[in-house]
N, C-alpha and C. Protein backbone atom coordinates (compact mmCIF):
# COMPACT_ATOMS: atom_id res chain seq x y z
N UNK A 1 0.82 -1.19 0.00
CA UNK A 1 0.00 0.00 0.00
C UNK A 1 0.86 1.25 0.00
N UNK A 2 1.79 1.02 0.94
CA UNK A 2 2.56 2.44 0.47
C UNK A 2 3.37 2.75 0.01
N UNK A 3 3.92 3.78 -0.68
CA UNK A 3 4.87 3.20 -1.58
C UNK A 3 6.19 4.81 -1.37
N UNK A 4 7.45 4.47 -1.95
CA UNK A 4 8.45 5.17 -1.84
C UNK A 4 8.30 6.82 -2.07
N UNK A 5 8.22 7.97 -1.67
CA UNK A 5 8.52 9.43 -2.06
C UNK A 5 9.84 9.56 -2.71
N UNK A 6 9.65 9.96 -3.69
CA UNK A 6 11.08 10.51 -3.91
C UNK A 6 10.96 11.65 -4.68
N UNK A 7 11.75 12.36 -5.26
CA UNK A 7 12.35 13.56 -6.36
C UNK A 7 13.26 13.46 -6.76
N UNK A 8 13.52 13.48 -8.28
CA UNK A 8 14.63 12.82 -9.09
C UNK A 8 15.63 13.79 -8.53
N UNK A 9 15.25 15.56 -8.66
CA UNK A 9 16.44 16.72 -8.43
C UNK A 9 16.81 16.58 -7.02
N UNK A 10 16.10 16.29 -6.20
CA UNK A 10 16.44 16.37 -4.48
C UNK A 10 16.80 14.77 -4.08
N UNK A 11 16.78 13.96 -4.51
CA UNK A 11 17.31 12.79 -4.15
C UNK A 11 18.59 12.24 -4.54
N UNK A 12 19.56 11.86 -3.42
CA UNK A 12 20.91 11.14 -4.08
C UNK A 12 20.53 9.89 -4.66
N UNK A 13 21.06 10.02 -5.39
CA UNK A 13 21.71 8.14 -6.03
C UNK A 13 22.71 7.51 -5.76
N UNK A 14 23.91 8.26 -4.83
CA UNK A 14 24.50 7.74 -4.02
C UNK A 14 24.61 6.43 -3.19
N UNK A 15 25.45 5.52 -3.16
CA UNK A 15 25.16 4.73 -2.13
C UNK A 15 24.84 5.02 -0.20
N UNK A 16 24.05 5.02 0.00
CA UNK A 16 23.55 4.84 1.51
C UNK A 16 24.78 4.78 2.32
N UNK A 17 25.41 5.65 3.28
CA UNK A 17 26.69 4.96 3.88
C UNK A 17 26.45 5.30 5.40
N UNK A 18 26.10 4.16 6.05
CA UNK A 18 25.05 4.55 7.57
C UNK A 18 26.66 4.77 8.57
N UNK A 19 27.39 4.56 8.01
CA UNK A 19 28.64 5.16 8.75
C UNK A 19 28.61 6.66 8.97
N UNK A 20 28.11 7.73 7.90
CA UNK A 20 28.28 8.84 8.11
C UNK A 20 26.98 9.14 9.44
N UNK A 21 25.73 8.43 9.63
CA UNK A 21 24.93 8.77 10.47
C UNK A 21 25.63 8.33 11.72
N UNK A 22 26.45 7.33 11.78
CA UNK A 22 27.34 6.98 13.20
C UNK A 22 28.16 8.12 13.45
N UNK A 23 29.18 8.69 12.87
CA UNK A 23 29.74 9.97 12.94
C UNK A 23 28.90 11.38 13.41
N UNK A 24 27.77 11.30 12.79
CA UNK A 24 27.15 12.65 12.84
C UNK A 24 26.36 12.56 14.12
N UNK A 25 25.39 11.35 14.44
CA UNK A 25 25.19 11.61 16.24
C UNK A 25 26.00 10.98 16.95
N UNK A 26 27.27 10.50 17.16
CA UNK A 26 28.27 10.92 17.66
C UNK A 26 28.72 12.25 18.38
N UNK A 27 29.52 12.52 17.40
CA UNK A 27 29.40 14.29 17.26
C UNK A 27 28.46 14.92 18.19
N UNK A 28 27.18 14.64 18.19
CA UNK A 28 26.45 15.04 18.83
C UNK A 28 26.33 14.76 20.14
N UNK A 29 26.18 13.57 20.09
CA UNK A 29 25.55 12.90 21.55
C UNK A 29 26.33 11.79 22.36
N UNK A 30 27.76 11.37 21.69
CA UNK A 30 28.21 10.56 22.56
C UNK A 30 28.50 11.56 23.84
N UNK A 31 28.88 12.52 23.85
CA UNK A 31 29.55 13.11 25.30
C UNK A 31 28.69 13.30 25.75
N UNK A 32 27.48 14.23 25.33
CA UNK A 32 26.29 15.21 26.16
C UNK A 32 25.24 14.05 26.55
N UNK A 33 25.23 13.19 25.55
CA UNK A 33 24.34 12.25 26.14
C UNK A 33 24.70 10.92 26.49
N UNK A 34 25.44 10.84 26.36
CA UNK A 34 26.50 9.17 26.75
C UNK A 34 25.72 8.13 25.79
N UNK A 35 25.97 8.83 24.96
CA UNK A 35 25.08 7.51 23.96
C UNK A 35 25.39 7.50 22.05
N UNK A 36 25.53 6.37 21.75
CA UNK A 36 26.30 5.59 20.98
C UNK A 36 25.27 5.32 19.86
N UNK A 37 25.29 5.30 18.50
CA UNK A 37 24.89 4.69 17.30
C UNK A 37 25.43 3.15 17.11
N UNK A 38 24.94 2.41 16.79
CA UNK A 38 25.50 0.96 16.69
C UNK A 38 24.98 0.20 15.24
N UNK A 39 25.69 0.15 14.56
CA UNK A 39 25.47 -1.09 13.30
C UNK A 39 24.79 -2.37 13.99
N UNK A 40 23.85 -2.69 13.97
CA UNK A 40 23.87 -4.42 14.73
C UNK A 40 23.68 -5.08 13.60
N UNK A 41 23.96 -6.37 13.68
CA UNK A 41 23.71 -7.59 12.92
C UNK A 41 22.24 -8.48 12.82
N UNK A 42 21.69 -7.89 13.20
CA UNK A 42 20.33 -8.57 14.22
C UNK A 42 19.23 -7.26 14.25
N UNK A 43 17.87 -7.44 14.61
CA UNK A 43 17.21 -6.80 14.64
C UNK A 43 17.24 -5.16 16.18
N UNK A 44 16.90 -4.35 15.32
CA UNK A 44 16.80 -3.02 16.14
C UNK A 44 16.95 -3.03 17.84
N UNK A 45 17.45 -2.65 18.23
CA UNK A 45 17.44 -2.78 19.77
C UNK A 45 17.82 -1.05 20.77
N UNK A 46 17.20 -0.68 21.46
CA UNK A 46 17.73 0.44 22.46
C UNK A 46 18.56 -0.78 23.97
N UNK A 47 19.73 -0.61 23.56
CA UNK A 47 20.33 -1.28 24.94
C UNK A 47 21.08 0.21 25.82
N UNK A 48 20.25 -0.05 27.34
CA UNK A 48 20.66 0.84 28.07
C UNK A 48 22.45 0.73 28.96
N UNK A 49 22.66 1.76 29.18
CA UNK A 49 24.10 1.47 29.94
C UNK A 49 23.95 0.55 30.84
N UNK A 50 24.82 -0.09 31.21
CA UNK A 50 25.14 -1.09 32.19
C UNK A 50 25.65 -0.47 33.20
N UNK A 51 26.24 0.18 33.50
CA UNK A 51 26.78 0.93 34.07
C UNK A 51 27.47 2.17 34.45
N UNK A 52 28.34 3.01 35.59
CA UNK A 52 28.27 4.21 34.95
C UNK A 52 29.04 4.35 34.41
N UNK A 53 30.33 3.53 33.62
CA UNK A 53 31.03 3.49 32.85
C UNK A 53 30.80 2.85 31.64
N UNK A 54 29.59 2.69 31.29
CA UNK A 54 29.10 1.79 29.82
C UNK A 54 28.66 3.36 29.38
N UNK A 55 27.81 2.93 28.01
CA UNK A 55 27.69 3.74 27.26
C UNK A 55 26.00 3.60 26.91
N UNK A 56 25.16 4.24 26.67
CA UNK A 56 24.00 3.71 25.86
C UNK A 56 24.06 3.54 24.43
N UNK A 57 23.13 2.52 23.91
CA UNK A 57 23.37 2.20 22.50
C UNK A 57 22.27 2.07 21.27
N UNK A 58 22.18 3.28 20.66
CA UNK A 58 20.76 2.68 19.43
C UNK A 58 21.13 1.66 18.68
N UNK A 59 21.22 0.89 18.92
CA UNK A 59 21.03 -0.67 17.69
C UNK A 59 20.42 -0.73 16.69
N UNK A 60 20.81 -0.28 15.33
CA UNK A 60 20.04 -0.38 14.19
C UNK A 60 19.94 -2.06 13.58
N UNK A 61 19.33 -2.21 12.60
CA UNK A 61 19.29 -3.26 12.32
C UNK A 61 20.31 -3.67 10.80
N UNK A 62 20.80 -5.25 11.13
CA UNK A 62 21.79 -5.43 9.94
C UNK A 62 22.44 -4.19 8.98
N UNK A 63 22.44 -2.97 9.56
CA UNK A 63 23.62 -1.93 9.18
C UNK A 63 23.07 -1.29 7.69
N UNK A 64 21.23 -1.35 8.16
CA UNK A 64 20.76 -0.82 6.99
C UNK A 64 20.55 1.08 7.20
N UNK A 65 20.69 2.23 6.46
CA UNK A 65 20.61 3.47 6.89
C UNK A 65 19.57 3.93 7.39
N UNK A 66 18.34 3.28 6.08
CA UNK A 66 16.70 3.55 6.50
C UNK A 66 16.74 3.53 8.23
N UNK A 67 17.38 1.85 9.06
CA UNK A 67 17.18 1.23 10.18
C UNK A 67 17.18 2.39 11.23
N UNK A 68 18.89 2.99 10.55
CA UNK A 68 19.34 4.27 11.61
C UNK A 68 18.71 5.26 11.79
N UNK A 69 17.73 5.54 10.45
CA UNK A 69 17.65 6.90 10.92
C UNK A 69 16.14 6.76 11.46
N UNK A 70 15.09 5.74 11.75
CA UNK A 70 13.65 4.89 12.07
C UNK A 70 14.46 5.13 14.12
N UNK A 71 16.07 3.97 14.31
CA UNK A 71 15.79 4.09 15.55
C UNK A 71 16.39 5.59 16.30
N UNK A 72 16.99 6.15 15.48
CA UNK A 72 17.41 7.52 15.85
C UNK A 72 15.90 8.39 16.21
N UNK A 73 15.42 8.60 15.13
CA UNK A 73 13.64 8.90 15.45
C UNK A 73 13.11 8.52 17.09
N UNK A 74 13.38 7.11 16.90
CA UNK A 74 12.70 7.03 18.29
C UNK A 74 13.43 7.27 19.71
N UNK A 75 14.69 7.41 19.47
CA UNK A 75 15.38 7.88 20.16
C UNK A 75 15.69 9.76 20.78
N UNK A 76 15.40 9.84 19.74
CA UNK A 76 14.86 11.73 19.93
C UNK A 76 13.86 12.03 20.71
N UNK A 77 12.93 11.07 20.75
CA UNK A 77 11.15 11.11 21.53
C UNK A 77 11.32 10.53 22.51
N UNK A 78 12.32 9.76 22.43
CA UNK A 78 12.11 8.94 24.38
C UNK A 78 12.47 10.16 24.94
N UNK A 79 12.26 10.14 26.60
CA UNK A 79 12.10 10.96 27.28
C UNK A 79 13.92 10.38 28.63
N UNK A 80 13.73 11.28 29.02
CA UNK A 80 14.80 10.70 29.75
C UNK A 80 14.68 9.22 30.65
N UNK A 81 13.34 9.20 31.38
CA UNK A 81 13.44 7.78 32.06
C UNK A 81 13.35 6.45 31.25
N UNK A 82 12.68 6.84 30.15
CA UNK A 82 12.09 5.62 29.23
C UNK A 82 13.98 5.34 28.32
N UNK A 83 14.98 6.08 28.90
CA UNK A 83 16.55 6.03 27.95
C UNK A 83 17.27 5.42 29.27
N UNK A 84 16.66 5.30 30.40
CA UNK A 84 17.07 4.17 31.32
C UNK A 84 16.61 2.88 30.73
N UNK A 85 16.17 2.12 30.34
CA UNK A 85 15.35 0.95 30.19
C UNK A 85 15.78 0.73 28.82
N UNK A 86 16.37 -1.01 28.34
CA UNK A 86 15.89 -1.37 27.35
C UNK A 86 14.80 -1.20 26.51
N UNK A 87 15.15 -0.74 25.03
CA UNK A 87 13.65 -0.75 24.38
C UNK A 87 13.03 0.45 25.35
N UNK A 88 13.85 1.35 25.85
CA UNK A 88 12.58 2.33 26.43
C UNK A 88 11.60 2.04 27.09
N UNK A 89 11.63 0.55 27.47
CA UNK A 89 10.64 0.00 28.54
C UNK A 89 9.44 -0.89 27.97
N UNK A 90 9.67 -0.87 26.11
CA UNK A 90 8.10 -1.34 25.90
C UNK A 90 8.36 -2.46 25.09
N UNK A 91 6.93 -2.92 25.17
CA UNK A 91 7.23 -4.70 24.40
C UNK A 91 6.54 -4.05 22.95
N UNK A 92 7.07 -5.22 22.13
CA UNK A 92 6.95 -4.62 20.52
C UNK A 92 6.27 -6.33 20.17
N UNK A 93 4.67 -5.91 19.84
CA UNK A 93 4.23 -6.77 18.92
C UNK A 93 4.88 -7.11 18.14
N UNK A 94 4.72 -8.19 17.39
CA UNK A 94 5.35 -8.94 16.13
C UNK A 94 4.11 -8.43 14.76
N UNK A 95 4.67 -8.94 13.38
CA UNK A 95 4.00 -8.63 12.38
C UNK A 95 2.77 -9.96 12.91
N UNK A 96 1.53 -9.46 12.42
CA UNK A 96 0.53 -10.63 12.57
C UNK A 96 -0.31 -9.97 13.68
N UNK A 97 -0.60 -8.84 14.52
CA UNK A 97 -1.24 -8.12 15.30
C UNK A 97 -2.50 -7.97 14.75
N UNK A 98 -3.46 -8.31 16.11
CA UNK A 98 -4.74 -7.77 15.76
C UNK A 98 -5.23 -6.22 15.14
N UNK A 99 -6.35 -6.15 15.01
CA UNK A 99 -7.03 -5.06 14.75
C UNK A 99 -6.38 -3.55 15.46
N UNK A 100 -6.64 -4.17 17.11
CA UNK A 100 -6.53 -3.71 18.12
C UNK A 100 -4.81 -3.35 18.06
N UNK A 101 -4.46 -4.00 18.04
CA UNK A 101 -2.84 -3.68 18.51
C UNK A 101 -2.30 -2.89 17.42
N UNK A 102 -2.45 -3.11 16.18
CA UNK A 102 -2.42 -2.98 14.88
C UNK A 102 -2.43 -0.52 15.50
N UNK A 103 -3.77 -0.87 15.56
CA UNK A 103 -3.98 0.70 15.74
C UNK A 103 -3.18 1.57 17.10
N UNK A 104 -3.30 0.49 18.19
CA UNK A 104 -2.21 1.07 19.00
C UNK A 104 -0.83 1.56 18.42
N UNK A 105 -0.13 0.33 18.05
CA UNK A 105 0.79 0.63 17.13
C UNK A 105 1.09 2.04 16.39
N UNK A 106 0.05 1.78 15.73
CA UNK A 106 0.46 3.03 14.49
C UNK A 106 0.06 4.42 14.91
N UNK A 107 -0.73 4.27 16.47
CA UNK A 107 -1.11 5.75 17.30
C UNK A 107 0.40 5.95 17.93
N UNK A 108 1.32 5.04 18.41
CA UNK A 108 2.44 5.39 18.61
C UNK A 108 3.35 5.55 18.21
N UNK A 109 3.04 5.41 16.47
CA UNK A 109 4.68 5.26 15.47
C UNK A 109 4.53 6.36 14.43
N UNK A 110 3.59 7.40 14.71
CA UNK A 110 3.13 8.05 13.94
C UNK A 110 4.00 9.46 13.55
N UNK A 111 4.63 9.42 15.35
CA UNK A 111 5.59 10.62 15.53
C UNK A 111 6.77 10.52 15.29
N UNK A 112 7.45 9.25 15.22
CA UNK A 112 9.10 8.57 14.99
C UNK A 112 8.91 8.29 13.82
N UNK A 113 7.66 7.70 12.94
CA UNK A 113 8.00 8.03 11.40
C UNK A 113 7.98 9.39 10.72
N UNK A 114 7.67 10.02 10.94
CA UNK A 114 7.28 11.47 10.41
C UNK A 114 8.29 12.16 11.02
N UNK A 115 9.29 12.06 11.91
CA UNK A 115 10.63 12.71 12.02
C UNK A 115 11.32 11.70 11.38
N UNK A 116 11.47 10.54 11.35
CA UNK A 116 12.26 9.97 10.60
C UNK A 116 11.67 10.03 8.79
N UNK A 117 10.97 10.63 8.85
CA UNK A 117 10.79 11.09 7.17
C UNK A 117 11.52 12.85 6.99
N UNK A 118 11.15 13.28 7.82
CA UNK A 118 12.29 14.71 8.00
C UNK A 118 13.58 14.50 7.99
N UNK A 119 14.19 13.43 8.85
CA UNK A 119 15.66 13.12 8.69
C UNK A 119 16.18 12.49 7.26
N UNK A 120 15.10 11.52 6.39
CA UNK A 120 15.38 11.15 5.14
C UNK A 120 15.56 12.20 4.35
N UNK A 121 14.41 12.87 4.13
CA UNK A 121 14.78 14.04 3.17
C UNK A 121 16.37 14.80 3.52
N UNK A 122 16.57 14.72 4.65
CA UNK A 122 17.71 16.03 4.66
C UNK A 122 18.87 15.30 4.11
N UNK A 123 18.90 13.92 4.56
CA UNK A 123 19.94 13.12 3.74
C UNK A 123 19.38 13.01 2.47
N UNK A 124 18.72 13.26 1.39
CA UNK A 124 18.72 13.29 0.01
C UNK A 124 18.50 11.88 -0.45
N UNK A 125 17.52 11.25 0.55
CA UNK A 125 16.75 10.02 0.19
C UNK A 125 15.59 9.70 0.11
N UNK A 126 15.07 8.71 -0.58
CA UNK A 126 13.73 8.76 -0.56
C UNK A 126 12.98 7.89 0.42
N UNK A 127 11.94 7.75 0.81
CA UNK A 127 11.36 7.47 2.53
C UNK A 127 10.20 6.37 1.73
N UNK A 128 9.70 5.64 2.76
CA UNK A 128 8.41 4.74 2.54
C UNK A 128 7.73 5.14 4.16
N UNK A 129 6.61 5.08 4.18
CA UNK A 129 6.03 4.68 5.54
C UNK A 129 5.91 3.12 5.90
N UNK A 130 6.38 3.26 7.14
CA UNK A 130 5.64 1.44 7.23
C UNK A 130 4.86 1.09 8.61
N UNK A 131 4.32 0.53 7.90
CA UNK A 131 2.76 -0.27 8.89
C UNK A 131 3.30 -0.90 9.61
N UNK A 132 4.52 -1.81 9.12
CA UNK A 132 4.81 -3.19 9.68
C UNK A 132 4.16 -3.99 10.47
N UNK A 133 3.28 -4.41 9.21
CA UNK A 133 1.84 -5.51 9.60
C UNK A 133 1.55 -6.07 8.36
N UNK A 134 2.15 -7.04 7.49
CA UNK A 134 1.86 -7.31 6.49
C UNK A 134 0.49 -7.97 6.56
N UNK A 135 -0.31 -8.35 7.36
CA UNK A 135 -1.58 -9.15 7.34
C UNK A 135 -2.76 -7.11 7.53
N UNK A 136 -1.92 -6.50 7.70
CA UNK A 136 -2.86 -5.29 8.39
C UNK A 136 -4.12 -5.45 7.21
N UNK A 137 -5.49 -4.62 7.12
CA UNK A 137 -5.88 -3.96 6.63
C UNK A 137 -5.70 -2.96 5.48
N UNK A 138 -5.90 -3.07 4.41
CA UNK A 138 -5.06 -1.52 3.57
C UNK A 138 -5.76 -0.25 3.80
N UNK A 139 -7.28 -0.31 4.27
CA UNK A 139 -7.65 1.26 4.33
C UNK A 139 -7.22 1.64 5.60
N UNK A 140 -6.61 0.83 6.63
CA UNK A 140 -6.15 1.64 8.27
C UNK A 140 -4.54 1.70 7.84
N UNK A 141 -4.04 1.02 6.97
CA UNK A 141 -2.70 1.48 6.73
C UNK A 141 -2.72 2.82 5.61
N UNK A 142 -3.48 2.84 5.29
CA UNK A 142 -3.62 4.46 4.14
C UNK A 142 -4.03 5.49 5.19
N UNK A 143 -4.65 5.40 6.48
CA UNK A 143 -5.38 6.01 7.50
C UNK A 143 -3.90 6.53 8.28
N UNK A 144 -2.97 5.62 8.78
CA UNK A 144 -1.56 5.44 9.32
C UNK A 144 -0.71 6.67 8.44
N UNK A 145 -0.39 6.25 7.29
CA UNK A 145 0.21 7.05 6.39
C UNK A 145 -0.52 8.44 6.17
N UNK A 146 -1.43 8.80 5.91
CA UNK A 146 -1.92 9.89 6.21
C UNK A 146 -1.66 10.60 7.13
N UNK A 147 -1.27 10.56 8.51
CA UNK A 147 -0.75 10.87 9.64
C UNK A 147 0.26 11.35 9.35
N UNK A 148 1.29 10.02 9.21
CA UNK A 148 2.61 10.53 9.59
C UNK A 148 2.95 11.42 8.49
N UNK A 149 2.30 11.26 7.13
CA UNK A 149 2.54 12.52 6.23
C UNK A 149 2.14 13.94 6.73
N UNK A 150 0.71 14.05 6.77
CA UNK A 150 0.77 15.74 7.65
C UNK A 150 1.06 16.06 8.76
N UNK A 151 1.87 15.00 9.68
CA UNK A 151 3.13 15.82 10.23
C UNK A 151 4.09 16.18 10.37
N UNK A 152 4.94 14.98 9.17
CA UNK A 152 5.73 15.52 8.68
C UNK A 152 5.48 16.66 8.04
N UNK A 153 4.56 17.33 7.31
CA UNK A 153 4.52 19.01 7.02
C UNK A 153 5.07 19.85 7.45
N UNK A 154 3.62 19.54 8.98
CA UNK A 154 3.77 20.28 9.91
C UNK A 154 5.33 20.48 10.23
N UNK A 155 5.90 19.72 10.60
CA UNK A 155 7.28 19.58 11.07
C UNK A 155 8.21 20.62 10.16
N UNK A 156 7.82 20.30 8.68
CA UNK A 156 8.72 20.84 8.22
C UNK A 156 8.51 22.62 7.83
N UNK A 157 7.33 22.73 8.54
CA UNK A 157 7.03 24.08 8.20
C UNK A 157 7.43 24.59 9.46
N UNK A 158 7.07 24.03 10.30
CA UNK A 158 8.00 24.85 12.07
C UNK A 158 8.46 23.72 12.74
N UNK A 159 10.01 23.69 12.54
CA UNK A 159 10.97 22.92 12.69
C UNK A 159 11.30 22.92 14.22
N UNK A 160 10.49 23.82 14.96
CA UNK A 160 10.43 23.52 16.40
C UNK A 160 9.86 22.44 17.03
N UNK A 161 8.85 22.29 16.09
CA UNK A 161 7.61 21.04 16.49
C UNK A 161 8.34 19.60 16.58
N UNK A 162 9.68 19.80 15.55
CA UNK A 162 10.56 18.28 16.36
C UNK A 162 11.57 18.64 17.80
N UNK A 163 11.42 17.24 17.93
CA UNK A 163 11.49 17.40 19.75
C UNK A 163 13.46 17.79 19.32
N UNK A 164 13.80 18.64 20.72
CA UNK A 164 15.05 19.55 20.67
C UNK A 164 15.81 18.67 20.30
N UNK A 165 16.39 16.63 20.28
CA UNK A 165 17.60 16.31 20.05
C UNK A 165 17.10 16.15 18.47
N UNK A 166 16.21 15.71 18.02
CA UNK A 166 15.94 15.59 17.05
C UNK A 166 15.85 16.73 15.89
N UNK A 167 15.78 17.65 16.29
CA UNK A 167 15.93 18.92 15.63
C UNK A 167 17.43 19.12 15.74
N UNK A 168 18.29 19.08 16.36
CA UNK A 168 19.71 18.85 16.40
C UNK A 168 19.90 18.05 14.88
N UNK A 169 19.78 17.01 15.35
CA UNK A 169 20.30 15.75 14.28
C UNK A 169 20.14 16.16 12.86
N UNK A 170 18.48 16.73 12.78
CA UNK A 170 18.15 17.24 11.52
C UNK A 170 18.44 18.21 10.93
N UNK A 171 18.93 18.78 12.04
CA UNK A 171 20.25 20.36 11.55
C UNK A 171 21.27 19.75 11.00
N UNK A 172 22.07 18.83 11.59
CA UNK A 172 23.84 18.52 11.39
C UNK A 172 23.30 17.19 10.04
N UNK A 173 22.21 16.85 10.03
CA UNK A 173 22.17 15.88 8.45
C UNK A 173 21.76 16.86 7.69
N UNK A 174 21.11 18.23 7.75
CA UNK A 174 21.13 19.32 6.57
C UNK A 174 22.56 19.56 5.92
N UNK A 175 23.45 19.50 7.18
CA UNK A 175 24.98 20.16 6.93
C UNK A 175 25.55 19.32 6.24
N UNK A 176 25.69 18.15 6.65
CA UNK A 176 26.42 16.97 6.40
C UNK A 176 26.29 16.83 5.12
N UNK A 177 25.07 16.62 4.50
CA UNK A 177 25.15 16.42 3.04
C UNK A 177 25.08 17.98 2.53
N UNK A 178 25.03 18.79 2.70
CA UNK A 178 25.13 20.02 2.03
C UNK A 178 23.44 20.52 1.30
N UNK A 179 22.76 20.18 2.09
CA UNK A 179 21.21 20.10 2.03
C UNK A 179 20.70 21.01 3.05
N UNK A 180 20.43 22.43 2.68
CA UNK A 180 20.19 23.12 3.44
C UNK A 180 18.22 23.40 3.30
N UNK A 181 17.69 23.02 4.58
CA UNK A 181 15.72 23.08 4.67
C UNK A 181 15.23 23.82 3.12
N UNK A 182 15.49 24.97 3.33
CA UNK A 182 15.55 26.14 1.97
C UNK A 182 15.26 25.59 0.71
N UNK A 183 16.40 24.91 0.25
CA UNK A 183 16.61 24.13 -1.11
C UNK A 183 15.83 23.49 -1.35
N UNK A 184 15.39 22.50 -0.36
CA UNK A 184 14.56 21.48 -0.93
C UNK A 184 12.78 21.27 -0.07
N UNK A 185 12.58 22.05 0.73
CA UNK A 185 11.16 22.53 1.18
C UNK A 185 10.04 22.26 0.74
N UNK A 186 10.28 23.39 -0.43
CA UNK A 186 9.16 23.22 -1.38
C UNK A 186 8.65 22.56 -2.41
N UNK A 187 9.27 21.82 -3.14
CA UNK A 187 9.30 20.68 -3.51
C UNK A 187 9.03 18.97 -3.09
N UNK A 188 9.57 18.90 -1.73
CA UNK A 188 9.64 17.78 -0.76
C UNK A 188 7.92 18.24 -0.53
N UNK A 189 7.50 19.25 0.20
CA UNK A 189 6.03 19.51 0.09
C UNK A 189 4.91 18.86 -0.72
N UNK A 190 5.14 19.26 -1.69
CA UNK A 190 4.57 19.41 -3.20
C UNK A 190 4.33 17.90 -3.39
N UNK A 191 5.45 17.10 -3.24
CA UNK A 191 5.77 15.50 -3.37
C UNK A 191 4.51 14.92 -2.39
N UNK A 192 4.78 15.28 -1.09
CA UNK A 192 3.87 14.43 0.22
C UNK A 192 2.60 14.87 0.04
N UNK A 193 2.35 16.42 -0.11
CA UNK A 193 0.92 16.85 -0.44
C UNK A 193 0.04 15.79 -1.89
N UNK A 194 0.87 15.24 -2.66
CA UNK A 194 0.11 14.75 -3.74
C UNK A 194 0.18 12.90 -3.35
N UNK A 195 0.48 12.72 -2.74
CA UNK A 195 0.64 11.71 -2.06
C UNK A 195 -0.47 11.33 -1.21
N UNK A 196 -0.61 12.37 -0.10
CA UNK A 196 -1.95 12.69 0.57
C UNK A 196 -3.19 12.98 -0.16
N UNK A 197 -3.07 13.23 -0.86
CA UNK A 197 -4.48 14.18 -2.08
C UNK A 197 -4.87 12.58 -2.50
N UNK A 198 -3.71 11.57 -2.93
CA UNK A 198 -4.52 10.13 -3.33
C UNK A 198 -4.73 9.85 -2.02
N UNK A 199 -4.38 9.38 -1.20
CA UNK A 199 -4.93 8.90 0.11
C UNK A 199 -6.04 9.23 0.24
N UNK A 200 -6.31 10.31 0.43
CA UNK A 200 -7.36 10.76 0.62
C UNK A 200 -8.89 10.77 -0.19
N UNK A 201 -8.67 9.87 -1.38
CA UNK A 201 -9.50 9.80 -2.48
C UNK A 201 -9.75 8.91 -2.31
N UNK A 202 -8.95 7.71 -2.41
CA UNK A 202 -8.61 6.30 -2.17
C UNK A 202 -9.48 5.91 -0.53
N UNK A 203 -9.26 6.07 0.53
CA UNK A 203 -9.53 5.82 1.58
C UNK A 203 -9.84 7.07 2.20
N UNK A 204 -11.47 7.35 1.94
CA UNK A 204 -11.64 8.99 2.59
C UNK A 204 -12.15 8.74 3.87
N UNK A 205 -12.84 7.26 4.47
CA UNK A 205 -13.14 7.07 5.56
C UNK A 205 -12.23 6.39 7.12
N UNK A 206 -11.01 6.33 6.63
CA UNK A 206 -10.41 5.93 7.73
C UNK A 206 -9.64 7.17 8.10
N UNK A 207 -9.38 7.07 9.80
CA UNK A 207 -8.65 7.73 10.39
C UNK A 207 -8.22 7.20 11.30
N UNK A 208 -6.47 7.95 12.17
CA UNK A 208 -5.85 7.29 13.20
C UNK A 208 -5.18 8.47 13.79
N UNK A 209 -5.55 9.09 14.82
CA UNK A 209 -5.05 10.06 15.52
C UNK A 209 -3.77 9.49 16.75
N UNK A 210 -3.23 10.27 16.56
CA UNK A 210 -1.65 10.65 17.01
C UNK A 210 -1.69 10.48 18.78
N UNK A 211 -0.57 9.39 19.39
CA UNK A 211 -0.98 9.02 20.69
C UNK A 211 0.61 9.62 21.20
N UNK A 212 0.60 10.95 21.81
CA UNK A 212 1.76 11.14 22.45
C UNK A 212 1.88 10.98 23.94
N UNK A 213 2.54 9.84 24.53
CA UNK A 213 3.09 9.58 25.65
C UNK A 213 3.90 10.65 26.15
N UNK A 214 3.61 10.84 27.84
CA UNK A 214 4.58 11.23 28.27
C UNK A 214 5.58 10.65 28.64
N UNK A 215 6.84 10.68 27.87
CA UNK A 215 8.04 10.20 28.56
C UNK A 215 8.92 10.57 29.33
């Protein structure tokens, strides 16, 4: 159901090199926040310090970029106690979720995809939303995507609305690739707005409103 954004002029063709996202929150956050980017071999993981000489660690998955910049997202939104705790404290359904869980889900992934669609664009890539529910429904996954698209807008029209580390990150990946908000704005717009305009034709009766936890 959903399918890739891109723009031929604003998108690299570059190879993906999730090394430069290890460098760049680095830079950022190993000192101020004692916390580490990690390639894993294995599926996504937040592993907390062990101690007060360990480090914390976002665990992306098999050393894909998309992975990094999905658990970086959710790593911007945890809150400080939920960055004590593995996983931020929460258990993660598997693909194959009911109805029910299905929508929990996507009331809580609504905000870490839609900054992690802000962080794609600034790296000069193109983004998918995902349900990750291959048994889901297609009109509550067009309902899902609808979301995280108009806030990513929002986001990108007042760049305050991402939470302060995450607005960091999305500053120093503007720099990094030489992709300054400006350049590519209005266009990146233009792309998600027509994107939404089918959604919205396609599936005019579903909806899934936005579940922000306090963390």
């Amino acid at each position: 159901m959903s399918q890739s954004l891109s723009v031929d002029r604003v998108i690299s063709t570059a190879p993906a090199d999730y090394t430069v996202l290890i460098d760049v929150f680095g830079a950022l956050f190993a000192k101020t926040e004692n916390t580490l980017l990690v390639a894993g071999s294995d599926e996504p993981f937040y592993q907390a310090a062990r101690s007060s000489d360990d480090c914390h660690q976002v665990i992306f998955a098999h050393g894909f970029f998309n992975s990094a910049l999905h658990e970086v997202a959710h790593w911007c939104i945890a809150g400080l106690k939920r960055r004590q705790k593995d996983d931020y404290g929460y258990w993660y359904a598997p693909d194959g979720r009911n109805t029910e869980q299905q929508r929990q889900f996507e009331r809580v992934e609504i905000r870490p995809q839609a900054l992690e669609q802000c962080f794609t664009w600034a790296c000069g890539r193109s983004f998918m939303v995902s349900a990750d529910n291959l048994s889901g429904e297609p009109g509550s996954t067009a309902s899902f995507e609808r979301a995280v698209h108009e806030l990513t807008l929002r986001m990108l029209d007042d760049v305050t609305l991402m939470p302060p580390r995450g607005r960091q990150f999305f500053d120093a990946l503007c720099e990094q690739y030489h992709r300054p908000l400006a350049a590519w704005h209005d266009q990146i717009k233009q792309t998600i707005r027509t994107r939404l305009q089918f959604l919205q034709q396609a599936f005019p009766d579903y909806s899934v409103s936005e579940e922000i936890e306090e963390l």
